[in-house]
N, C-alpha and C. Protein backbone atom coordinates (compact mmCIF):
# COMPACT_ATOMS: atom_id res chain seq x y z
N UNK A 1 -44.91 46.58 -4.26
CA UNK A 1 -43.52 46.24 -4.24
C UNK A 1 -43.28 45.05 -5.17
N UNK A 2 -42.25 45.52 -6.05
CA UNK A 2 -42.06 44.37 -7.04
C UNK A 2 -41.12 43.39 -6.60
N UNK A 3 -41.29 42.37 -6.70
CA UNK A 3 -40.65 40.76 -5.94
C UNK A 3 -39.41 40.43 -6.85
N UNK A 4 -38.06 39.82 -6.65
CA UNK A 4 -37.57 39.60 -7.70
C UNK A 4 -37.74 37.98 -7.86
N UNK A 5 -37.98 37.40 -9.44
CA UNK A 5 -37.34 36.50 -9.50
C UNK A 5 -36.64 35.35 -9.13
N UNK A 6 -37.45 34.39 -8.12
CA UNK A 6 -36.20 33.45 -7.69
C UNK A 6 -35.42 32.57 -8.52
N UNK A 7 -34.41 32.14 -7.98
CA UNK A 7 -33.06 31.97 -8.99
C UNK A 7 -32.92 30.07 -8.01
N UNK A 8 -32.66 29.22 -8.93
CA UNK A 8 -32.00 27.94 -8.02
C UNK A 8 -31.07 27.47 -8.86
N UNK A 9 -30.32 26.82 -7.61
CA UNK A 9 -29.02 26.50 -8.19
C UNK A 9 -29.20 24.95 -7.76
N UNK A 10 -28.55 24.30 -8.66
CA UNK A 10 -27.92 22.84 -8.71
C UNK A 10 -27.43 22.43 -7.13
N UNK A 11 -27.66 21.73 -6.82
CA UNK A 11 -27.87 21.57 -5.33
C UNK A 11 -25.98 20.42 -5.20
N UNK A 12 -25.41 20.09 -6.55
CA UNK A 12 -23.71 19.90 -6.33
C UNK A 12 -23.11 21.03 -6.41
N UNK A 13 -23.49 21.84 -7.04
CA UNK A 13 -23.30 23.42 -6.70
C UNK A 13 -22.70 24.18 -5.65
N UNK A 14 -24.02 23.76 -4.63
CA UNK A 14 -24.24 24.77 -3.62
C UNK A 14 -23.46 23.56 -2.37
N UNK A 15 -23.47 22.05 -2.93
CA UNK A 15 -22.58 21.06 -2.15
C UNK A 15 -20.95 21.57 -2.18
N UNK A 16 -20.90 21.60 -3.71
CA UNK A 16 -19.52 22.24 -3.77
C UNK A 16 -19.17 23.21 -3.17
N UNK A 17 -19.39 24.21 -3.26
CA UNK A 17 -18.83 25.23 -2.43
C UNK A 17 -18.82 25.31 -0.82
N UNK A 18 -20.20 24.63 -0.55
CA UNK A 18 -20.18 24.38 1.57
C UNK A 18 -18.73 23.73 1.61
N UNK A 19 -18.66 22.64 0.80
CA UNK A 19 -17.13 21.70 1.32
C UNK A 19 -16.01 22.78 0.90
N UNK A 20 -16.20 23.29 0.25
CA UNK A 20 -15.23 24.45 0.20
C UNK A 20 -14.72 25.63 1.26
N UNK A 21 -15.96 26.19 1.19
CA UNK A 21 -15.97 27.03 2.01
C UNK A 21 -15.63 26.75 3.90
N UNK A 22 -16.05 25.85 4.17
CA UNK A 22 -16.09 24.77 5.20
C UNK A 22 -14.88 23.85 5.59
N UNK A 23 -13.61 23.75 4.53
CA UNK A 23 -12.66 23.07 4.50
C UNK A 23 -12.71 21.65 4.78
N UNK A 24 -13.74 20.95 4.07
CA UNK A 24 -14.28 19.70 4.16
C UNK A 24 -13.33 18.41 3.80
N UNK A 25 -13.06 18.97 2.10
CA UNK A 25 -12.31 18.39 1.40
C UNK A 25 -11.43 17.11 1.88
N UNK A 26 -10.41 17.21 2.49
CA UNK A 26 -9.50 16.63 3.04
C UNK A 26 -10.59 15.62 4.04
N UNK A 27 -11.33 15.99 4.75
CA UNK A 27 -12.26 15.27 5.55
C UNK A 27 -12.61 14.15 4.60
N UNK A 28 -13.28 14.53 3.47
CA UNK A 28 -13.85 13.55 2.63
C UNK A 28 -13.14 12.83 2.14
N UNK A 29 -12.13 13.22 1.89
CA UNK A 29 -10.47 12.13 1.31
C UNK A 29 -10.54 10.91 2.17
N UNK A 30 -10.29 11.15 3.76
CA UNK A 30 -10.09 10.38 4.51
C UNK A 30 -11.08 9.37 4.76
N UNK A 31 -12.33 10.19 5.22
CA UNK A 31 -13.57 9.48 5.22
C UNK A 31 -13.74 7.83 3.85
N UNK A 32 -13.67 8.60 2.69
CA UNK A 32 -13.75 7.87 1.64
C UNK A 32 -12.72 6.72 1.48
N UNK A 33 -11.21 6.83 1.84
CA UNK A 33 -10.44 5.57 2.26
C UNK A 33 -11.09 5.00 3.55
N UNK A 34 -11.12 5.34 4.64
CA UNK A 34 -11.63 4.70 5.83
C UNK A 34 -12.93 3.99 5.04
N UNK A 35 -13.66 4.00 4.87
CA UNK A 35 -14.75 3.13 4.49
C UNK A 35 -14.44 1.78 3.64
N UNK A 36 -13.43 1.94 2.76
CA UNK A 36 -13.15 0.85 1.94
C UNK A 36 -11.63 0.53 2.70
N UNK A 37 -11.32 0.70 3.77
CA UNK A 37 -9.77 0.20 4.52
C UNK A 37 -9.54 -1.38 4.18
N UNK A 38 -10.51 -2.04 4.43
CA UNK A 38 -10.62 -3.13 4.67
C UNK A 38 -10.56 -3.90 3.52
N UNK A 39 -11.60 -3.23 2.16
CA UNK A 39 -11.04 -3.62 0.69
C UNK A 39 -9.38 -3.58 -0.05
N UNK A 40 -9.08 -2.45 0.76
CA UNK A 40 -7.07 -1.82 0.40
C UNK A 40 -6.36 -2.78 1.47
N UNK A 41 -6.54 -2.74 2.63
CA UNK A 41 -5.51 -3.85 2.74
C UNK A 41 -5.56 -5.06 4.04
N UNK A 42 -6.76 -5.43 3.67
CA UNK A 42 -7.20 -6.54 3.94
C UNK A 42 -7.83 -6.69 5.38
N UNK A 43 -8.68 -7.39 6.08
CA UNK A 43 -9.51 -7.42 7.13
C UNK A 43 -8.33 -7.78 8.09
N UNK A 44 -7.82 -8.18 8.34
CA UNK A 44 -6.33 -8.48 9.34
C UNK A 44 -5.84 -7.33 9.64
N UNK A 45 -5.14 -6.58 8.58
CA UNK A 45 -4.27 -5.50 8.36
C UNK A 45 -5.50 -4.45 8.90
N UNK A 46 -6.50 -4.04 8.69
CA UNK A 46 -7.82 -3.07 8.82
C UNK A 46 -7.80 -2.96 10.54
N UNK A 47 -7.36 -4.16 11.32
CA UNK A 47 -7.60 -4.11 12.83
C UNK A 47 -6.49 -3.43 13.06
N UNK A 48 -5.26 -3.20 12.23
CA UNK A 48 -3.82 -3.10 13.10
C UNK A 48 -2.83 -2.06 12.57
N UNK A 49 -3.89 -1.23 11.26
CA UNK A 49 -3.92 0.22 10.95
C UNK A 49 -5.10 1.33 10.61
N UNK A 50 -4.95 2.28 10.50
CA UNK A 50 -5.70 3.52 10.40
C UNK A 50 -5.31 4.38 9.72
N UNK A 51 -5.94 4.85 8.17
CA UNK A 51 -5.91 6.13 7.43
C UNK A 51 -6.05 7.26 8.83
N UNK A 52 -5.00 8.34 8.99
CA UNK A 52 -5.58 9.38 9.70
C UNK A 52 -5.77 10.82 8.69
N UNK A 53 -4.77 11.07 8.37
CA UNK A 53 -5.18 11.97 7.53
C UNK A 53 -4.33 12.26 5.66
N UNK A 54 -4.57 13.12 5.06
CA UNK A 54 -3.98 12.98 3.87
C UNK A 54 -3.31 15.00 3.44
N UNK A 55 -2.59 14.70 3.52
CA UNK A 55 -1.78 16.12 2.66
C UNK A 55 -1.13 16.41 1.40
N UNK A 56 -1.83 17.02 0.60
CA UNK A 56 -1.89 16.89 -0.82
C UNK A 56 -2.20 15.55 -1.61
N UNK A 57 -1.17 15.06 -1.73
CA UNK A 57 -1.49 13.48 -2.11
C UNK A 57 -0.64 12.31 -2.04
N UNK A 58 -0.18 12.99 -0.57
CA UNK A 58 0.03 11.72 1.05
C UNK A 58 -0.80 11.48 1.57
N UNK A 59 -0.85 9.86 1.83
CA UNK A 59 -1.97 9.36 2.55
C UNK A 59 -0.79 8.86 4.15
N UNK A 60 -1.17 9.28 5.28
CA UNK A 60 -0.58 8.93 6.63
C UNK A 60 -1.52 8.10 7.05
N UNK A 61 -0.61 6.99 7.84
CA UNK A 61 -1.24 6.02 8.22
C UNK A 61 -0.89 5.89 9.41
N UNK A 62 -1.54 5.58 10.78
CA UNK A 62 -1.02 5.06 12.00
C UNK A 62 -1.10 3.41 12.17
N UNK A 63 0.23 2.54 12.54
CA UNK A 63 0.23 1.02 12.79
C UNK A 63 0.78 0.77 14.26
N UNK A 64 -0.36 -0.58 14.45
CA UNK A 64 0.05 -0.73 15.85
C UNK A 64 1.03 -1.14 16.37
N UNK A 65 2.09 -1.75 15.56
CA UNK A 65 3.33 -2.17 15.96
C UNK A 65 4.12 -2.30 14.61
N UNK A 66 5.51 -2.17 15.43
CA UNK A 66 6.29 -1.80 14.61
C UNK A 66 7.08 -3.28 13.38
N UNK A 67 6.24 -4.24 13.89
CA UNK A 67 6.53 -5.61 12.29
C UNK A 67 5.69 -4.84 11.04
N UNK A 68 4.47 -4.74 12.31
CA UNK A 68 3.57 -4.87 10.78
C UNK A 68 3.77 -3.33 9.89
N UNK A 69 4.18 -2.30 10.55
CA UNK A 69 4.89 -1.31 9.99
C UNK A 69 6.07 -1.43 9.05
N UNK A 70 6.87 -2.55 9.01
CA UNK A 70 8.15 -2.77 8.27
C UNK A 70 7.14 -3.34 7.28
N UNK A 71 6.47 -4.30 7.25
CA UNK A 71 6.12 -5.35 6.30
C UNK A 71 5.15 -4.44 5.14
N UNK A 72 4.38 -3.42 5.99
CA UNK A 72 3.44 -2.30 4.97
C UNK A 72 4.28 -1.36 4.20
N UNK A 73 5.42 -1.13 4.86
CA UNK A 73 6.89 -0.51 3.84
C UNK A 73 6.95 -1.42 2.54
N UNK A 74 6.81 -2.61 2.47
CA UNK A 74 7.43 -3.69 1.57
C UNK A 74 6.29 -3.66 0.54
N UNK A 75 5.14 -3.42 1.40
CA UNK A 75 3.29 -3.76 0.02
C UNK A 75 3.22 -2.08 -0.08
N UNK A 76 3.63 -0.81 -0.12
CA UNK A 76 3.37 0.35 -0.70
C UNK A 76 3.04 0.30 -2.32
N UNK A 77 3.79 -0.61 -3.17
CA UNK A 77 3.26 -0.31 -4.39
C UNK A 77 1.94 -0.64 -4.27
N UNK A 78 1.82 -1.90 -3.81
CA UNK A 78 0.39 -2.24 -3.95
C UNK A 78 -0.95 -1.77 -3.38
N UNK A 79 -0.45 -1.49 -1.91
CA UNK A 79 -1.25 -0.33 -1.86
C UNK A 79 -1.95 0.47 -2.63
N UNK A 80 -0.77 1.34 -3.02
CA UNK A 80 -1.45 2.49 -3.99
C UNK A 80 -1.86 1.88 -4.90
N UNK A 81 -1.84 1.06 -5.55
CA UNK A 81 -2.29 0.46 -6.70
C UNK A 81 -3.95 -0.13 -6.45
N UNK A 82 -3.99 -0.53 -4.83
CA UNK A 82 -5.18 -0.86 -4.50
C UNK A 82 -6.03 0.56 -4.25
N UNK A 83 -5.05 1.52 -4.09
CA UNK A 83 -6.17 2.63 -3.43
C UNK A 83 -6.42 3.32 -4.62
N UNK A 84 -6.13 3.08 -6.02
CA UNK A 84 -5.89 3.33 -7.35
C UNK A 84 -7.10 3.09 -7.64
N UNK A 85 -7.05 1.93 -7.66
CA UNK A 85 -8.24 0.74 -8.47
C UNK A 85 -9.53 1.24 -7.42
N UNK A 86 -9.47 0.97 -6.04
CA UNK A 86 -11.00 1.08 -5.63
C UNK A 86 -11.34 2.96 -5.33
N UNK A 87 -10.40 3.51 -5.04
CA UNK A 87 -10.95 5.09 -4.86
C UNK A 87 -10.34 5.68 -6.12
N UNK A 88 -11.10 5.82 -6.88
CA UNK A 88 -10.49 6.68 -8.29
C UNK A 88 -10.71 7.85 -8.24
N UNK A 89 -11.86 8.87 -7.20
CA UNK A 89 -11.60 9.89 -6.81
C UNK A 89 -10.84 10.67 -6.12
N UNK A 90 -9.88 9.47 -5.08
CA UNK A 90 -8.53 10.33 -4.05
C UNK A 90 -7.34 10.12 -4.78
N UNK A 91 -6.84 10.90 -5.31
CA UNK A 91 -5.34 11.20 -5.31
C UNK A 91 -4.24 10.53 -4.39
N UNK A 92 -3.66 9.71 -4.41
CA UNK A 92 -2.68 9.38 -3.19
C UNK A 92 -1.92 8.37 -4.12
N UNK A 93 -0.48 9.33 -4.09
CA UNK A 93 0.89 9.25 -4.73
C UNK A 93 1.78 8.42 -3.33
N UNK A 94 1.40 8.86 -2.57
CA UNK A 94 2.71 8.38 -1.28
C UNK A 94 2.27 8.14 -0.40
N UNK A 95 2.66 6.81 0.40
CA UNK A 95 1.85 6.33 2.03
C UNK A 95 3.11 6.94 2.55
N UNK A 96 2.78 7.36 3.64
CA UNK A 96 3.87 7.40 5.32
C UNK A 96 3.04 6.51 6.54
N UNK A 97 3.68 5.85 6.65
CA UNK A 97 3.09 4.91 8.03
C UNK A 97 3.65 5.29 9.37
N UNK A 98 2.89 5.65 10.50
CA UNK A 98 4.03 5.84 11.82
C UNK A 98 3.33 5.24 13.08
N UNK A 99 4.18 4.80 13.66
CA UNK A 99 3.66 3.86 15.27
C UNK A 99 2.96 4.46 16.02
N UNK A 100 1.54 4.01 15.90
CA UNK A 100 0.85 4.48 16.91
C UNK A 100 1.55 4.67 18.53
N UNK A 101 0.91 5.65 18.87
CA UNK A 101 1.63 6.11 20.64
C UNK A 101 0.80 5.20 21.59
N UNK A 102 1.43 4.57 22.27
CA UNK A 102 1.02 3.63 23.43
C UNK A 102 -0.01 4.57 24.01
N UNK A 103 -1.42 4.15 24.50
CA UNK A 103 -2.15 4.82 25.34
C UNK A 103 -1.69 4.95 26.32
């Protein structure tokens, strides 16, 4: 019996397509801001919001009260400008911020 040939593939390849196939993507968006939160908008601000998730290239944010929610309305350019400069792989055109729900 004749054997065929094994064949290998590039192992970003075969990465690429699991996150594909798997609907990862968006996971990794988020993941990848959450890790640097604290570089985008500062160790204060990092305790008293949360990247939750991102749709197309909206980034949603949950804040624990509703000042520091007005005042993150006012730093959006900069934001993005920070999430510009340190994640040059995520896309994110537009924050939405909304009040976390009382436990």
């Amino acid at each position: 019996m004749e054997q065929k040939p094994k064949t290998f593939s590039a192992i970003g390849d075969i990465l690429g397509n699991t996150i594909g196939e798997l609907n990862l993507e968006k996971n990794i968006r988020v993941y990848t801001l959450w890790k640097n939160w604290d570089k985008i908008v500062g160790d204060y601000l990092k305790t008293k919001t949360h990247p939750d998730f991102v749709t197309g290239t909206t980034l949603h944010v949950s804040v624990d009260h509703h000042m520091i929610l007005q005042e993150l309305e006012f730093q959006k350019t900069k934001l993005l400008s920070k999430i510009k400069e340190i994640e040059k792989s995520v896309v994110i055109e537009k924050i939405v911020f909304k009040l976390k729900k009382a436990d």
